[in-house]
Structure formats: C-alpha cells, structure tokens
C-alpha atoms as a PDB file:
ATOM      1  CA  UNK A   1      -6.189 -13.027  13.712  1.00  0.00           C
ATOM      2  CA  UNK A   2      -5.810 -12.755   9.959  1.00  0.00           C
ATOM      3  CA  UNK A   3      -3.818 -15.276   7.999  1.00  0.00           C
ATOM      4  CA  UNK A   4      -3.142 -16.704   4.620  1.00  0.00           C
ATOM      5  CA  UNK A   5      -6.517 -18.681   5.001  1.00  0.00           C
ATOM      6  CA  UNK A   6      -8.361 -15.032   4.795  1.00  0.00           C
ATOM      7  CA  UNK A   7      -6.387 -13.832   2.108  1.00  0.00           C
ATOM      8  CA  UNK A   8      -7.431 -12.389  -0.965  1.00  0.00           C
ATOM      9  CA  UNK A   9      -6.131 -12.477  -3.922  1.00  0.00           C
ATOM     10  CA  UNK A  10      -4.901  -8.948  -5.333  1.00  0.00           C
ATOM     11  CA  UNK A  11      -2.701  -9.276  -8.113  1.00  0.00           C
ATOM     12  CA  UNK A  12      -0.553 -11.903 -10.323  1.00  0.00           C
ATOM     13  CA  UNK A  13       3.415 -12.169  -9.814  1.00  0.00           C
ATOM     14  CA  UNK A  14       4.816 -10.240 -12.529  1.00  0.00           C
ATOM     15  CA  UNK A  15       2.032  -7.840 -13.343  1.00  0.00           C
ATOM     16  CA  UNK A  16       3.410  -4.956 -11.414  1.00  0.00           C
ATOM     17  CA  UNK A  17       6.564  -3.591 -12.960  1.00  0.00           C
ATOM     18  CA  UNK A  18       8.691  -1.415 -10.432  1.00  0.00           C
ATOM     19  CA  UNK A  19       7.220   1.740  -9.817  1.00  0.00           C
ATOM     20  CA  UNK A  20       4.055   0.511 -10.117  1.00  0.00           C
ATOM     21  CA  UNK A  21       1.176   0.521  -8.006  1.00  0.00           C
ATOM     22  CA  UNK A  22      -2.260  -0.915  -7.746  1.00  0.00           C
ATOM     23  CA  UNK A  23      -5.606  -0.360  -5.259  1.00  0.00           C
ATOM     24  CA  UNK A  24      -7.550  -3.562  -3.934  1.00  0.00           C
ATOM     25  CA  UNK A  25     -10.569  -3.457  -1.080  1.00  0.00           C
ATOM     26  CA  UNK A  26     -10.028  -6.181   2.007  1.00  0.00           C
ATOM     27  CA  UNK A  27     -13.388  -6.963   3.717  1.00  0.00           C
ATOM     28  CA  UNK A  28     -14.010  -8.181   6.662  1.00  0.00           C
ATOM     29  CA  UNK A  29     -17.513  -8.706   7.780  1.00  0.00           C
ATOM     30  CA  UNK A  30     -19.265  -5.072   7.345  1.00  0.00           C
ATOM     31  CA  UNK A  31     -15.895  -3.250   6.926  1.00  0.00           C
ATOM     32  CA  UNK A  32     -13.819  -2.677   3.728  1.00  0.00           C
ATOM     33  CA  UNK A  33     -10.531  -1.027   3.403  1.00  0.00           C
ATOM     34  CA  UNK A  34      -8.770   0.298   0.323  1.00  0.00           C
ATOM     35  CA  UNK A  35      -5.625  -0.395   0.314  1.00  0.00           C
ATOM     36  CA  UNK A  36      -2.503  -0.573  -1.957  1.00  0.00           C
ATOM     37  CA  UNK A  37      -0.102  -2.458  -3.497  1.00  0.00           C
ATOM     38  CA  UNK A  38       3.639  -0.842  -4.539  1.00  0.00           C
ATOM     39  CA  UNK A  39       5.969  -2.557  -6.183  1.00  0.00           C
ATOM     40  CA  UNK A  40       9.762  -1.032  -5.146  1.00  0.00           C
ATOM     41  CA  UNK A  41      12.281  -1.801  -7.097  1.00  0.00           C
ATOM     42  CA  UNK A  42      11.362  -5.432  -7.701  1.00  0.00           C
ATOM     43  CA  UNK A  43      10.304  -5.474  -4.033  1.00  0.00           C
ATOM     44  CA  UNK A  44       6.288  -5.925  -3.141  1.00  0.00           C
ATOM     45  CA  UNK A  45       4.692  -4.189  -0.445  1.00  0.00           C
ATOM     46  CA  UNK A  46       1.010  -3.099   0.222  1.00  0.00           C
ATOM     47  CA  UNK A  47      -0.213  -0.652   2.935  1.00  0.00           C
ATOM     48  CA  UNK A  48      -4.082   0.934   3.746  1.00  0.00           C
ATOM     49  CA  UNK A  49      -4.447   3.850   2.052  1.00  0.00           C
ATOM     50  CA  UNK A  50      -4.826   6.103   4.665  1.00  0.00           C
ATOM     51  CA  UNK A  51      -2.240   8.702   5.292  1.00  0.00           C
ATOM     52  CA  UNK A  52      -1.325   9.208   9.111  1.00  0.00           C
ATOM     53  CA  UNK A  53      -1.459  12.615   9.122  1.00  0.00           C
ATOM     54  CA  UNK A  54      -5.556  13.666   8.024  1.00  0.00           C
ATOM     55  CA  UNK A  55      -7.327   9.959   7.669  1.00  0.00           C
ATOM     56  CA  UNK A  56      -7.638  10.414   3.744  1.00  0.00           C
ATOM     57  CA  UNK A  57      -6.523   8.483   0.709  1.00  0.00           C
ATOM     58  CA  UNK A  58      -3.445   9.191  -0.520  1.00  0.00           C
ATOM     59  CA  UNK A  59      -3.043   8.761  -4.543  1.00  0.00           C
ATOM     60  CA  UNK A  60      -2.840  12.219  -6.100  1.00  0.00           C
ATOM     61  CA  UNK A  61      -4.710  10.369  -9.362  1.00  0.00           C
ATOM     62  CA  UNK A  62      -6.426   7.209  -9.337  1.00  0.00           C
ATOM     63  CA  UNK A  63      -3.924   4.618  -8.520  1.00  0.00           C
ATOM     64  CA  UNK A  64      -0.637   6.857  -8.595  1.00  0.00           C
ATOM     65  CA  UNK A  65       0.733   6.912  -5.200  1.00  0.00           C
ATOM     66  CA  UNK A  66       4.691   7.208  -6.048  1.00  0.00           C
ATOM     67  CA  UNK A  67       6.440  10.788  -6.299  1.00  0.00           C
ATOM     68  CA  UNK A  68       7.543  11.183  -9.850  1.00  0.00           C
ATOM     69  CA  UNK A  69      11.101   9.877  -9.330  1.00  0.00           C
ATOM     70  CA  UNK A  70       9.536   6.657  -7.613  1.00  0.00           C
ATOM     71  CA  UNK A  71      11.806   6.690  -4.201  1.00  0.00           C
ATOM     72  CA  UNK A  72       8.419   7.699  -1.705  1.00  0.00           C
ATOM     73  CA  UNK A  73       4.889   7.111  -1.467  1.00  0.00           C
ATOM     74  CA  UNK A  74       3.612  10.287  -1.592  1.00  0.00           C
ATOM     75  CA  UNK A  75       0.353  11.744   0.342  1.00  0.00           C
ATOM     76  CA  UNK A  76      -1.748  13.419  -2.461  1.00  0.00           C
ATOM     77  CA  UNK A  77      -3.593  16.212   0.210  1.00  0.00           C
ATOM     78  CA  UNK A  78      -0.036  17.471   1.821  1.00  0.00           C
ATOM     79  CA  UNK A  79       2.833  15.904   0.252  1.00  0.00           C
ATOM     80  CA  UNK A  80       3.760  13.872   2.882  1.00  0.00           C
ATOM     81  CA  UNK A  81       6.476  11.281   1.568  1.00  0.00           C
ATOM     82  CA  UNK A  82       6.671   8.027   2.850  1.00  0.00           C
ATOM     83  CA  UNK A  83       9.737   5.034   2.372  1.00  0.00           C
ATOM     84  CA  UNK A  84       8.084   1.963   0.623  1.00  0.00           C
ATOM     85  CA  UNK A  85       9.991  -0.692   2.483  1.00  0.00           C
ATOM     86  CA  UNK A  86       8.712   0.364   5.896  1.00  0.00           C
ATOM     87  CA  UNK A  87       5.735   3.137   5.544  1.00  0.00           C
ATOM     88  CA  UNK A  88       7.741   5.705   7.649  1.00  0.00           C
ATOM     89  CA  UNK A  89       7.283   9.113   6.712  1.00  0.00           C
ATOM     90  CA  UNK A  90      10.337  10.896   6.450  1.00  0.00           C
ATOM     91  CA  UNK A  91       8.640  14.126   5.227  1.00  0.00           C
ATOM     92  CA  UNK A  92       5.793  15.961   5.847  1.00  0.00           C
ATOM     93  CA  UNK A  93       3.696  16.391   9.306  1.00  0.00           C
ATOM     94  CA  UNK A  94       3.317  12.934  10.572  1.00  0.00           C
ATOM     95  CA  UNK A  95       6.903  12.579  10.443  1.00  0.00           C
ATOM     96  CA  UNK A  96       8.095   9.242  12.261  1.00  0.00           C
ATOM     97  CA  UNK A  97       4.422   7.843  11.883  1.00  0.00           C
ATOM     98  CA  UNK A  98       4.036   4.719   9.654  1.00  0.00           C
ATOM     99  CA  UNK A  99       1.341   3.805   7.223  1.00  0.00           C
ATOM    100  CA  UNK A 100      -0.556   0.726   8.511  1.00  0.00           C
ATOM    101  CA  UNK A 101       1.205  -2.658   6.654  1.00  0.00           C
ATOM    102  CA  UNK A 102      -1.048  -5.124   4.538  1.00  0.00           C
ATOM    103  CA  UNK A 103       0.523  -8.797   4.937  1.00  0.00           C
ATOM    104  CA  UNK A 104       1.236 -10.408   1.600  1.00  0.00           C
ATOM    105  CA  UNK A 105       1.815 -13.896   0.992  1.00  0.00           C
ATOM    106  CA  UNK A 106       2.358 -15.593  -2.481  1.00  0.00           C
ATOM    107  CA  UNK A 107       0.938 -18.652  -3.489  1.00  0.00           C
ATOM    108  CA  UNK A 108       0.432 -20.903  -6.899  1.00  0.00           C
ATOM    109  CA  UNK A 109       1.389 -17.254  -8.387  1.00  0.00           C
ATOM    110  CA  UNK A 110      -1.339 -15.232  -6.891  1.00  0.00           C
ATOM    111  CA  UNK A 111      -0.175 -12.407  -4.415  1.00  0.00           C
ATOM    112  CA  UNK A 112      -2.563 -12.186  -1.679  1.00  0.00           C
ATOM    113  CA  UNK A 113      -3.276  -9.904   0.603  1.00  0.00           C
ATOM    114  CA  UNK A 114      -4.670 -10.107   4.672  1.00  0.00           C
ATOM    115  CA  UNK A 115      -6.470  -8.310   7.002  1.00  0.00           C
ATOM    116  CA  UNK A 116      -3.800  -5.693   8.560  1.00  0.00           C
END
C-alpha cells in the first residue's frame, strides 16, 4: 500500500488560492494517472480525474474543474457536479457515486500526493 514514503510532491502550501485548482500525474510502475488538486475554501483536496459516470477527464478547459460559482467540481462532458470535500456527486447521472480520493500529506511545505 501507498504511503507518504511514495509520495510526490504536487504543489507548495500557499500556491493555490481558494477556488483554485491544479493537474499532477502519479506513477506507479507502467501506470500514470492524472489527477487533481482543488483547493475549497482554504480546504485541500485532490481526486483522479476521472468522472464516474463515462471514464473521461473532467476539466471543461485545461485545469478548470470548478463550476463558475466554485461550490462543485464539475464534469466537463455532462455537467455532472460533484461536492469537493467528499467527491459525491449530487448532480448529474452517477448520482451517489464518488470520484476516487488522492491522499495528501504535507511536509517541510511541500503538499504531496499518493497512490489512491
């Protein structure tokens, strides 16, 4: 299992401001994942960006994955909006399903980022 020792480093503390998001690629041997960081109102969280309803990525433009008032993710392909603390959808048709979580972990101000 995946732990801080495998992490990767994905961003500085501070650089997001809220409503701000940013992609990063985990590997793991011959796989890679994009996946996301969100910061929500002063609140980090990161999730693969893979939507649960059709297995595509989900920013509508590069890197933009918030609907314009910044309360959801939003799924660029059906407008499927999901709540950044927990990756539930609460509209759209995967409703109930959750995005899959990236662990983060801070350290010597460095957010990193594991294997999900």
């Amino acid at each position: 299992m995946a732990g801080v020792a495998d992490a990767v480093a994905v961003a500085r503390v501070g650089e997001l401001a809220p409503g701000q998001t940013k992609k990063f690629l985990l590997h793991r041997g011959d796989r890679e994942e994009e996946c996301f960081l969100v910061n929500h109102n002063g609140a980090l969280y990161a999730y693969v960006n893979r939507c649960c309803h059709i297995p595509m990525t989900m920013d509508w433009i590069d890197n933009q994955f918030l609907t314009e008032d910044q309360r959801y993710i939003l799924c660029a392909t059906h407008g499927a909006c999901y709540l950044p603390q927990t990756g539930e959808c609460i509209v759209g048709p995967p409703l109930g399903k959750f995005l899959t979580p990236v662990p983060l972990h801070v350290r010597d101000g460095e957010i990193l980022a594991s294997w999900p």
